[in-house]
N, C-alpha and C. Protein backbone atom coordinates (compact mmCIF):
# COMPACT_ATOMS: atom_id res chain seq x y z
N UNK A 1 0.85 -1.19 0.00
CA UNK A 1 0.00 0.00 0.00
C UNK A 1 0.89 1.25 0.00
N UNK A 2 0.73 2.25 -1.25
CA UNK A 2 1.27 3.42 -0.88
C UNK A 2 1.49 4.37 0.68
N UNK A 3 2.36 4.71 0.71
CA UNK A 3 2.89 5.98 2.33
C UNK A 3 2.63 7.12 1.71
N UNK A 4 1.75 7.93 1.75
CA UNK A 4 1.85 9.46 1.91
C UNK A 4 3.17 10.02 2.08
N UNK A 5 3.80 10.81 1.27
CA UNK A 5 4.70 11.36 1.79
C UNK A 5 6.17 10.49 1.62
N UNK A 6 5.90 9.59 1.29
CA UNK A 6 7.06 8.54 0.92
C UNK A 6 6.61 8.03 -0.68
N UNK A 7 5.61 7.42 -1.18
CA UNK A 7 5.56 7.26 -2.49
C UNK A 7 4.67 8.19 -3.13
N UNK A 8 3.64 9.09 -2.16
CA UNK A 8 2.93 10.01 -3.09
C UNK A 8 2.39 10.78 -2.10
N UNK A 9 1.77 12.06 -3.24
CA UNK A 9 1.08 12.96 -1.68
C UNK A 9 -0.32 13.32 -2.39
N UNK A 10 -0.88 11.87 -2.58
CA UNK A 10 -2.37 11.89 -3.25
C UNK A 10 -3.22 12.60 -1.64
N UNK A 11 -3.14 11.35 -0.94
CA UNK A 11 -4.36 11.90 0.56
C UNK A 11 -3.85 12.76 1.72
N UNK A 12 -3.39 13.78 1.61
CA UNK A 12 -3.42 14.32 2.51
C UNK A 12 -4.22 14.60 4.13
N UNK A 13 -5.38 13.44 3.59
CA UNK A 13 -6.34 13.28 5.15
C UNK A 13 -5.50 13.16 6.38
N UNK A 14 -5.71 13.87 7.10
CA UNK A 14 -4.81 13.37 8.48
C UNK A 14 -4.14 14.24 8.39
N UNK A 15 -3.61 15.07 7.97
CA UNK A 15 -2.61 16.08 8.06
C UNK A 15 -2.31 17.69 8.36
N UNK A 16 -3.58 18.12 8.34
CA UNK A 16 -3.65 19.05 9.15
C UNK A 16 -3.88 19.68 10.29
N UNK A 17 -3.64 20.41 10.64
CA UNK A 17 -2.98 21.33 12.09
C UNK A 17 -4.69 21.14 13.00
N UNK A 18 -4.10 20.59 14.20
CA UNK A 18 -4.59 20.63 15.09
C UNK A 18 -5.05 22.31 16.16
N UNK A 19 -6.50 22.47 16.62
CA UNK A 19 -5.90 23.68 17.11
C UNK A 19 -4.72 23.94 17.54
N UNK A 20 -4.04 23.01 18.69
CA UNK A 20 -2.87 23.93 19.19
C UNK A 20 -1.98 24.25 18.18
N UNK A 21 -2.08 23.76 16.96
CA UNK A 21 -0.89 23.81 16.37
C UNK A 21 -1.38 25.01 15.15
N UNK A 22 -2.79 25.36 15.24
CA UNK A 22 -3.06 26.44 14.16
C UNK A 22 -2.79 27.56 15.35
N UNK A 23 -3.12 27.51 16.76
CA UNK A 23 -2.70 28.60 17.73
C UNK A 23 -0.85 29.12 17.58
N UNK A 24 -0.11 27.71 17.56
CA UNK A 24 1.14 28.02 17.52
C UNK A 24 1.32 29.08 16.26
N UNK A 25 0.77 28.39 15.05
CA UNK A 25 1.16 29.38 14.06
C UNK A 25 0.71 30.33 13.79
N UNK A 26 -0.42 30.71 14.19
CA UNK A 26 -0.95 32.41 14.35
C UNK A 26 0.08 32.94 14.85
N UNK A 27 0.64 32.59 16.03
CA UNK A 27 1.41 33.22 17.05
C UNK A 27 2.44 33.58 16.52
N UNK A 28 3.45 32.71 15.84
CA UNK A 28 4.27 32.72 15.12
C UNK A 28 4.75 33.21 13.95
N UNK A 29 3.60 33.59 13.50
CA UNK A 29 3.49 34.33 12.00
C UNK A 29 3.16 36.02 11.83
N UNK A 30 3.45 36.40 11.68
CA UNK A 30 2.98 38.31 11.72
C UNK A 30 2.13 38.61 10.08
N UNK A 31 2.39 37.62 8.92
CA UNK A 31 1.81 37.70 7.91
C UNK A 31 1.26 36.71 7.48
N UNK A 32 -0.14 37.40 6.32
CA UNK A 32 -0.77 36.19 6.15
C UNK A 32 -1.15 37.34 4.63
N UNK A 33 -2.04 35.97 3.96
CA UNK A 33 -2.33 36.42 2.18
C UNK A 33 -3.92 36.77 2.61
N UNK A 34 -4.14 38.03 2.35
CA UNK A 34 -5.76 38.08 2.45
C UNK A 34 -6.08 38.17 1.12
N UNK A 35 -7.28 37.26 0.92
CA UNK A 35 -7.75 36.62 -0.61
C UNK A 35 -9.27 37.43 -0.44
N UNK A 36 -9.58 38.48 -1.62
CA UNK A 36 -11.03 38.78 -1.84
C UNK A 36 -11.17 38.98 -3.08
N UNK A 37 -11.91 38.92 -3.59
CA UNK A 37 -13.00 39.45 -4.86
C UNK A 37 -12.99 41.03 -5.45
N UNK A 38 -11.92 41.53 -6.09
CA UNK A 38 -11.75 42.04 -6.86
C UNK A 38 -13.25 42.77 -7.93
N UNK A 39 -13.09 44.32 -7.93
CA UNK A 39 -14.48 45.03 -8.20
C UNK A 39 -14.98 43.93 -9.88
N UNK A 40 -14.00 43.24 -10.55
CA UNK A 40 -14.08 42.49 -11.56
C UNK A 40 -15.12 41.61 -11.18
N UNK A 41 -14.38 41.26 -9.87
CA UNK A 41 -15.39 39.27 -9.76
C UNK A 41 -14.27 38.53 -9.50
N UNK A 42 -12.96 39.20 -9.95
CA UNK A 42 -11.90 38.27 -9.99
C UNK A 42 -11.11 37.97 -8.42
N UNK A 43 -10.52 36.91 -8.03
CA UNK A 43 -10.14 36.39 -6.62
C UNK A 43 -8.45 37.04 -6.94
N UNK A 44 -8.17 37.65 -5.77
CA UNK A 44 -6.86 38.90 -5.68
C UNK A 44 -6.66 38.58 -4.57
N UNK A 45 -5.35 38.39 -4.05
CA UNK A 45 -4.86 38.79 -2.96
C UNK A 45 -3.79 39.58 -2.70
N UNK A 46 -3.70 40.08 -1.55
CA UNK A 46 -2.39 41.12 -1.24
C UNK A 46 -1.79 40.12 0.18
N UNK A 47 -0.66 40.24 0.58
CA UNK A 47 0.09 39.89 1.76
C UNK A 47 0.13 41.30 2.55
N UNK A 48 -0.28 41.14 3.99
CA UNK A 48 -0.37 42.17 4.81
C UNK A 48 -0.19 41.53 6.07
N UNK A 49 0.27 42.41 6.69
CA UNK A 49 1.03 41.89 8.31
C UNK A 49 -0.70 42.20 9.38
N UNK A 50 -0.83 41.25 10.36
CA UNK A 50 -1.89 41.19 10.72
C UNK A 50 -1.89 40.76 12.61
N UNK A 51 -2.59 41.15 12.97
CA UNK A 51 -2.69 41.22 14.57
C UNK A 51 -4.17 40.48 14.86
N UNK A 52 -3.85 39.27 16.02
CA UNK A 52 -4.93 37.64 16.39
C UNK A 52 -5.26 38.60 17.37
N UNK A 53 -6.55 38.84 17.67
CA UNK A 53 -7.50 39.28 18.99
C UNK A 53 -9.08 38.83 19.09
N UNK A 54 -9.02 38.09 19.57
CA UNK A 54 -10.38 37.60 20.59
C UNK A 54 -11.15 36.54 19.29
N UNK A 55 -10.47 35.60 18.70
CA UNK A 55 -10.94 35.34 17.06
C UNK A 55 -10.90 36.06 16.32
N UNK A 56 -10.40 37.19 16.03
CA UNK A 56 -10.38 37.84 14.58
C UNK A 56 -9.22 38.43 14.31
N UNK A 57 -9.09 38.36 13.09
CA UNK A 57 -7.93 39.03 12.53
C UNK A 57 -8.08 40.86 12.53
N UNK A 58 -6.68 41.62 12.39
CA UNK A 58 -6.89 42.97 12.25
C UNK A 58 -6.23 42.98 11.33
N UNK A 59 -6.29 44.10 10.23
CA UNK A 59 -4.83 44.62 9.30
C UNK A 59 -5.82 45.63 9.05
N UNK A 60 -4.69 46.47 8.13
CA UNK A 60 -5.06 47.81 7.73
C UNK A 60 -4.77 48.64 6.63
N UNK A 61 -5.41 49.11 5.54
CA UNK A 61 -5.54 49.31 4.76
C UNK A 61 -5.69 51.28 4.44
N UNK A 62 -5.47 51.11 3.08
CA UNK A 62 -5.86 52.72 2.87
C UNK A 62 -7.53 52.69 1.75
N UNK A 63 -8.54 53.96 2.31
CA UNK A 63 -9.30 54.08 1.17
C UNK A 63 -8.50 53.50 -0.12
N UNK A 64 -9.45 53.03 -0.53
CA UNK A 64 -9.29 53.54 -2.21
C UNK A 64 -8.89 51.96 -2.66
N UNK A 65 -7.82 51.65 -2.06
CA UNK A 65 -7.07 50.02 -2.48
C UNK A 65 -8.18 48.97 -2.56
N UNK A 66 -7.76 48.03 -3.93
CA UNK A 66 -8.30 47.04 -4.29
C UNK A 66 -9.33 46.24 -3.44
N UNK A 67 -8.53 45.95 -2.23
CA UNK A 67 -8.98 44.99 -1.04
C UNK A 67 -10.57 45.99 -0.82
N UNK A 68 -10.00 47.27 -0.10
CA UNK A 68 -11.04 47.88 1.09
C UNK A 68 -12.34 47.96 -0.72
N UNK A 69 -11.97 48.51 -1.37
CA UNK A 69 -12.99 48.62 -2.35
C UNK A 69 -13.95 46.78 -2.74
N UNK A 70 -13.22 46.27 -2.55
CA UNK A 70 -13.57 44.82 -2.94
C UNK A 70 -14.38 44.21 -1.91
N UNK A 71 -13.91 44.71 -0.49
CA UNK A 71 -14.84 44.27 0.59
C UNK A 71 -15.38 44.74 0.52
N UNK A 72 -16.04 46.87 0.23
CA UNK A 72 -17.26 46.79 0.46
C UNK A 72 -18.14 46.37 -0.25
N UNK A 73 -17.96 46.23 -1.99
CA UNK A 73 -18.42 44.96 -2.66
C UNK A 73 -19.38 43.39 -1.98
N UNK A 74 -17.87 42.95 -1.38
CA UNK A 74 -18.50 41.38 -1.18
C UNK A 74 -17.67 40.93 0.17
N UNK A 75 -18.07 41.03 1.94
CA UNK A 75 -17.33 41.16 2.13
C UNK A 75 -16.77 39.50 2.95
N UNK A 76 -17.21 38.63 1.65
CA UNK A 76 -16.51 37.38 1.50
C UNK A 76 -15.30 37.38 1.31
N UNK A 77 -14.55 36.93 2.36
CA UNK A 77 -13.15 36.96 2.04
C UNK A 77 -12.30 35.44 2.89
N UNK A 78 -11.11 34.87 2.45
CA UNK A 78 -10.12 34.26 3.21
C UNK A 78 -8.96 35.10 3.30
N UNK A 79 -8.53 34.23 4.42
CA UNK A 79 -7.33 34.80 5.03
C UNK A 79 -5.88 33.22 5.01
N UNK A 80 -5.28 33.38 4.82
CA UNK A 80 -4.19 31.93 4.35
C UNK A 80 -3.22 32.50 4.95
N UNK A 81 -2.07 31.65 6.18
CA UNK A 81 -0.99 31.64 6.86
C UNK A 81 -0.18 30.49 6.71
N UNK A 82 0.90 30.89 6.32
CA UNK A 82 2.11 29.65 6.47
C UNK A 82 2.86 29.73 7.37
N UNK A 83 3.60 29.06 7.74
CA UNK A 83 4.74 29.02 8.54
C UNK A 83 6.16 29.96 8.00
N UNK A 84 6.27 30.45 6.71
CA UNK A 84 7.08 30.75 5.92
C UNK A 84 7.79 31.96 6.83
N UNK A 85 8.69 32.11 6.97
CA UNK A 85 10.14 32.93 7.50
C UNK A 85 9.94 32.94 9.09
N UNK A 86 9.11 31.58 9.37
CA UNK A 86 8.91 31.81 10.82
C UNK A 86 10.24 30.58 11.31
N UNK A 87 10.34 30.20 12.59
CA UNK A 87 11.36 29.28 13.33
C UNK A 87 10.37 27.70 13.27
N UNK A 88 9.31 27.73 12.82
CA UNK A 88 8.23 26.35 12.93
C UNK A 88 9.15 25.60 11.82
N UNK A 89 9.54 24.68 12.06
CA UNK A 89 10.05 23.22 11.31
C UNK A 89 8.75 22.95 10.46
N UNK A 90 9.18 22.24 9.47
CA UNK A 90 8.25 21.90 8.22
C UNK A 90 7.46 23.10 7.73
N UNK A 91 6.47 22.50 6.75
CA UNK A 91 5.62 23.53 5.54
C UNK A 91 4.37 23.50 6.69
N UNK A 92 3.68 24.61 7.43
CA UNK A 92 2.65 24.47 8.26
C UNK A 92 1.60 25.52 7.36
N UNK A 93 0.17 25.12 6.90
CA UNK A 93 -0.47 26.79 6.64
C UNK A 93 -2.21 26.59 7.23
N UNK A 94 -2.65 27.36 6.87
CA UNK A 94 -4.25 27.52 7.45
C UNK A 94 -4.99 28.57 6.63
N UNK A 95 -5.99 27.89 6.19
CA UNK A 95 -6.54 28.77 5.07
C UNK A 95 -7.73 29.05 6.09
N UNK A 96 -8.64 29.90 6.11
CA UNK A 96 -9.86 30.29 6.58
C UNK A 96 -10.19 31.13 5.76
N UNK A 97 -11.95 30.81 5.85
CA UNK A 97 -12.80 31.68 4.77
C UNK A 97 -13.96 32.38 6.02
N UNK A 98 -14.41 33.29 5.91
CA UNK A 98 -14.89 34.20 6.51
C UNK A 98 -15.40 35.67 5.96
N UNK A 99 -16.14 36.50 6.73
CA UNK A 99 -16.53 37.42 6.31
C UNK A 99 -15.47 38.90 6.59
N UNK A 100 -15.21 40.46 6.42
CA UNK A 100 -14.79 41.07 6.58
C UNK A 100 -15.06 42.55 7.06
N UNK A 101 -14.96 43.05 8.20
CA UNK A 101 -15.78 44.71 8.42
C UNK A 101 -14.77 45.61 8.20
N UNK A 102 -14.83 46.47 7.56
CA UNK A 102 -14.19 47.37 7.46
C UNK A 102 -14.73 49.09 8.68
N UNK A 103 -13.61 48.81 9.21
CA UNK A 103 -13.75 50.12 10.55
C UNK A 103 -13.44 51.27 9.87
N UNK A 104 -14.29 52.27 10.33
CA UNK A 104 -13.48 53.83 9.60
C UNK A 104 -13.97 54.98 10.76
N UNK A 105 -14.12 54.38 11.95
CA UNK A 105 -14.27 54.89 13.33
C UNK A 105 -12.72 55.47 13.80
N UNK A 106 -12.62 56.33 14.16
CA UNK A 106 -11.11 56.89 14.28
C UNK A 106 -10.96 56.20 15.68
N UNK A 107 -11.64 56.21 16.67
CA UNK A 107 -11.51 55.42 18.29
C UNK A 107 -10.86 53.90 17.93
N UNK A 108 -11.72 53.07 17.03
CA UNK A 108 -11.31 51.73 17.01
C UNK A 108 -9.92 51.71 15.77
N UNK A 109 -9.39 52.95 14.68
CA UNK A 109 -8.27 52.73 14.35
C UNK A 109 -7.10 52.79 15.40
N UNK A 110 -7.25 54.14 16.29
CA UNK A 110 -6.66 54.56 17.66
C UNK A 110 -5.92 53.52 18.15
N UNK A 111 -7.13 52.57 18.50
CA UNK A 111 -6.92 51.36 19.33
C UNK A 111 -6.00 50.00 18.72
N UNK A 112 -6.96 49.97 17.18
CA UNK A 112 -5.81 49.02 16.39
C UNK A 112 -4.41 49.35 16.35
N UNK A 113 -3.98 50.84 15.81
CA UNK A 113 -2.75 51.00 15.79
C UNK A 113 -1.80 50.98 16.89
N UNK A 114 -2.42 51.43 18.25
CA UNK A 114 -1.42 50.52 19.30
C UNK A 114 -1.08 49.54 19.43
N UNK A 115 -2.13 48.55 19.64
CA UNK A 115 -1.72 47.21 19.53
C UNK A 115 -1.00 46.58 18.30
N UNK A 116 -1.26 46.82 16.92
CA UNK A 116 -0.47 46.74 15.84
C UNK A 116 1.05 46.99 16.09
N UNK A 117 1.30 48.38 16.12
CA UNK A 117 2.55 48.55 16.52
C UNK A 117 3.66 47.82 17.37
N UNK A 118 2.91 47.66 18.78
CA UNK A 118 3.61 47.24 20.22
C UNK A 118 3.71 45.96 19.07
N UNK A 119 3.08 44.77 18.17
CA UNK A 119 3.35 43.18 17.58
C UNK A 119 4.27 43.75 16.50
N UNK A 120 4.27 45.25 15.89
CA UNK A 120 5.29 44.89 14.37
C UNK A 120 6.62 45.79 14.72
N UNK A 121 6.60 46.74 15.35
CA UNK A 121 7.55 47.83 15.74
C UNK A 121 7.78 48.09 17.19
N UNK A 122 7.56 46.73 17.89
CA UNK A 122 7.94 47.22 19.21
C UNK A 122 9.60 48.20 20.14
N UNK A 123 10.33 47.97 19.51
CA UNK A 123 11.24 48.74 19.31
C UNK A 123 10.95 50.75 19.60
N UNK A 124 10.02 50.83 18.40
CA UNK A 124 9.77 52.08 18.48
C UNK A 124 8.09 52.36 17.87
N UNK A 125 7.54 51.97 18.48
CA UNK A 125 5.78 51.59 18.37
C UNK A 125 5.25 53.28 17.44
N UNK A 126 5.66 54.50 18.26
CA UNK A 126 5.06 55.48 18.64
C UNK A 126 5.30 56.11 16.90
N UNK A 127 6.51 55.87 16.83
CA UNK A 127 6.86 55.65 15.16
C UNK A 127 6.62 56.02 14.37
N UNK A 128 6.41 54.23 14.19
CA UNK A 128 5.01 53.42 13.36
C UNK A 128 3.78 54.11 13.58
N UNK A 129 3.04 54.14 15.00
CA UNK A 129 1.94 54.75 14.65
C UNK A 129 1.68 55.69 13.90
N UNK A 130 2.67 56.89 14.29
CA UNK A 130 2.77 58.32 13.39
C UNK A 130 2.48 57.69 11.81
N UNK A 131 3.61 57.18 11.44
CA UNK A 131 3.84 56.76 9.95
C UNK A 131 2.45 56.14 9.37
N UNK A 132 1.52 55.72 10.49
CA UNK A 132 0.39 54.78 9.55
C UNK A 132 -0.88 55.20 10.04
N UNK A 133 -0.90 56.64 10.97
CA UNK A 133 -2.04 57.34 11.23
C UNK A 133 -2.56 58.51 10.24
N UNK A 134 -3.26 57.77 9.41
CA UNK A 134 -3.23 58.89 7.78
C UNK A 134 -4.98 59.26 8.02
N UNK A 135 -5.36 59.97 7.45
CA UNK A 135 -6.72 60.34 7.15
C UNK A 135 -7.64 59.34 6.45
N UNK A 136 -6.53 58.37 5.65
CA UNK A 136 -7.62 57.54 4.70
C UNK A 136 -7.43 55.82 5.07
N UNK A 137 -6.60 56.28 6.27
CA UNK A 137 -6.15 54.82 7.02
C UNK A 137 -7.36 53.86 7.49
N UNK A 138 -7.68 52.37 7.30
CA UNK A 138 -9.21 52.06 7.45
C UNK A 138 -8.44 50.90 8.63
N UNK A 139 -9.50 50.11 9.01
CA UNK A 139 -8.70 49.15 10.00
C UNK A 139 -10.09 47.68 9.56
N UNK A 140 -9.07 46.98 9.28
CA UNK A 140 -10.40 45.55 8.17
C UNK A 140 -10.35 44.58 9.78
N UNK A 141 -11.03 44.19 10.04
CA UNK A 141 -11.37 43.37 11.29
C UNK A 141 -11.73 41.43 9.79
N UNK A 142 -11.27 40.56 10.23
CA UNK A 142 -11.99 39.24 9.43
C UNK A 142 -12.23 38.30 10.73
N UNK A 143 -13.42 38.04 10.52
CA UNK A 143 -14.20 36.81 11.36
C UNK A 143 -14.39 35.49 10.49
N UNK A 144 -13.14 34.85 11.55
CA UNK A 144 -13.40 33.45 10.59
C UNK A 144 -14.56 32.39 10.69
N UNK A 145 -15.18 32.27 10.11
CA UNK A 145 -16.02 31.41 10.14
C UNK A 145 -16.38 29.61 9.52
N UNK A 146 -14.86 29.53 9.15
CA UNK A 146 -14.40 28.15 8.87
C UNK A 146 -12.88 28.05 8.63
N UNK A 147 -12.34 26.67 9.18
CA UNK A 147 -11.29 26.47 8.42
C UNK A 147 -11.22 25.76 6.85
N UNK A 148 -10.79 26.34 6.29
CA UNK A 148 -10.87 25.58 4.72
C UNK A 148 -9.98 24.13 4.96
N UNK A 149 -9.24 24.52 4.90
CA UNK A 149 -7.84 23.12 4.73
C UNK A 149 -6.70 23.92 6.01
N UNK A 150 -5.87 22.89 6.28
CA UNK A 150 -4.49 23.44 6.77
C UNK A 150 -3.81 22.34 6.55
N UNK A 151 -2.80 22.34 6.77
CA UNK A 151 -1.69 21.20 6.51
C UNK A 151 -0.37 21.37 7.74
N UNK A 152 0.20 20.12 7.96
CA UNK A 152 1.73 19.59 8.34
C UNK A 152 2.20 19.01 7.91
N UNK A 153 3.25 19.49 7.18
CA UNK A 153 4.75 18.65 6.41
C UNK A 153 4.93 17.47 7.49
N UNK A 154 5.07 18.23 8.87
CA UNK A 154 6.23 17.54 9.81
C UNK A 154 5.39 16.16 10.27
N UNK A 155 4.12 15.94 9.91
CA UNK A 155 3.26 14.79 10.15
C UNK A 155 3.34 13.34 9.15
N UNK A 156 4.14 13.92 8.10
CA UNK A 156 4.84 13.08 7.28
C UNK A 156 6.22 12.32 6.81
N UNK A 157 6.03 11.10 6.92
CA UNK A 157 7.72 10.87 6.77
C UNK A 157 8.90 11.51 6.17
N UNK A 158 9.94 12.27 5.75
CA UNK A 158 10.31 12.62 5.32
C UNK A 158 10.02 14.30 5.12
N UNK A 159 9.11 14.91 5.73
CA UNK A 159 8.70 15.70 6.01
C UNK A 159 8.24 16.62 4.14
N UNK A 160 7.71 15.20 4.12
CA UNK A 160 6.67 15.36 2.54
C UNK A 160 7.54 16.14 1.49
N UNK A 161 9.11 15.35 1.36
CA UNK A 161 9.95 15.61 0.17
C UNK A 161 10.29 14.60 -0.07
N UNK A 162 9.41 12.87 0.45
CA UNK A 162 9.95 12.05 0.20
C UNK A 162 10.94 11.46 1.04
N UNK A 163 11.17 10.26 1.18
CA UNK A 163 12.32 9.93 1.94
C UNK A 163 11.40 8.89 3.17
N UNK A 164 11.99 8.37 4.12
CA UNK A 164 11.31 7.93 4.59
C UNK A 164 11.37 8.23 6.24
N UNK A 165 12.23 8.92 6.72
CA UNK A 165 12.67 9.44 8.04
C UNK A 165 11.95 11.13 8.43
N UNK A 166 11.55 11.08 9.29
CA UNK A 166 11.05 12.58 9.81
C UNK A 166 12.32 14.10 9.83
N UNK A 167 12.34 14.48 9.65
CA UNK A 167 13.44 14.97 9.95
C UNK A 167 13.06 16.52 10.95
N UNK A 168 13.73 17.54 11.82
CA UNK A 168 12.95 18.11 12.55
C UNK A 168 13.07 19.65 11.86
């Protein structure tokens, strides 16, 4: 009988991230691909650095850009995280599909951009805020409301390049 991960990587069943291990990689990750619907119809994404609070994602945007125009469109959207330039061993990611609000309350940007800062520029927070407190600055809140797929390399022999040993 074929091994996953040793003669093929047809079934991936079994292989994705357990909560703790989609918690680890939120944690671990500062970026993720937010995927929406384009004023076309067409599926677009941008990569944007993003802040985990109470289930939902934060990032932040300017009027006018593809995304904020596209959500108020349709505000069906996913959000997709890898493990990529993080310290997590193997290929880890988490797709979620969910809806999107776009804030344009100056109190709740206020609030995002502290906490944003203190996770991307802690160093010099006060900064950053300056630099990304603009007039047309919006703050996108996403509520996930499913996981699509996620995956672990490291759940596979060879850590799914083949081979037959785990490696860490």
């Amino acid at each position: 009988m074929p091994k996953t991960g040793v003669d093929n990587l047809e079934d991936l069943r079994g292989l994705g991230l357990d909560k703790d291990s989609q918690a680890e990689l939120i944690r671990s990750q500062s970026e993720c691909t937010f995927v929406f619907t384009n004023e076309d119809g067409w599926a677009s994404g941008v990569v944007m650095s993003y802040v985990e609070y109470d289930g939902s994602f934060w990032v932040t945007a300017v009027e006018g850009r593809g995304h904020v125009r596209g959500i108020d469109k349709d505000p069906r959207v996913s959000l997709v995280i890898s493990n990529a330039g993080t310290n997590l061993p193997g290929r880890r990611m988490l797709s979620m599909r969910g809806t999107a609000i776009i804030h344009r309350d100056p109190l709740i940007k206020a609030r995002f951009l502290e906490v944003f800062a203190a996770r991307h520029q802690p160093e010099d927070p006060e900064s950053f805020i300056r630099l990304l407190d603009s007039a047309k600055r919006v703050v996108i809140q996403f509520h996930p409301t499913a996981v699509v797929v996620s995956h672990d390399s490291n759940k596979m022999p060879g850590n799914g390049r083949g081979g037959t040993t785990r490696k860490p």
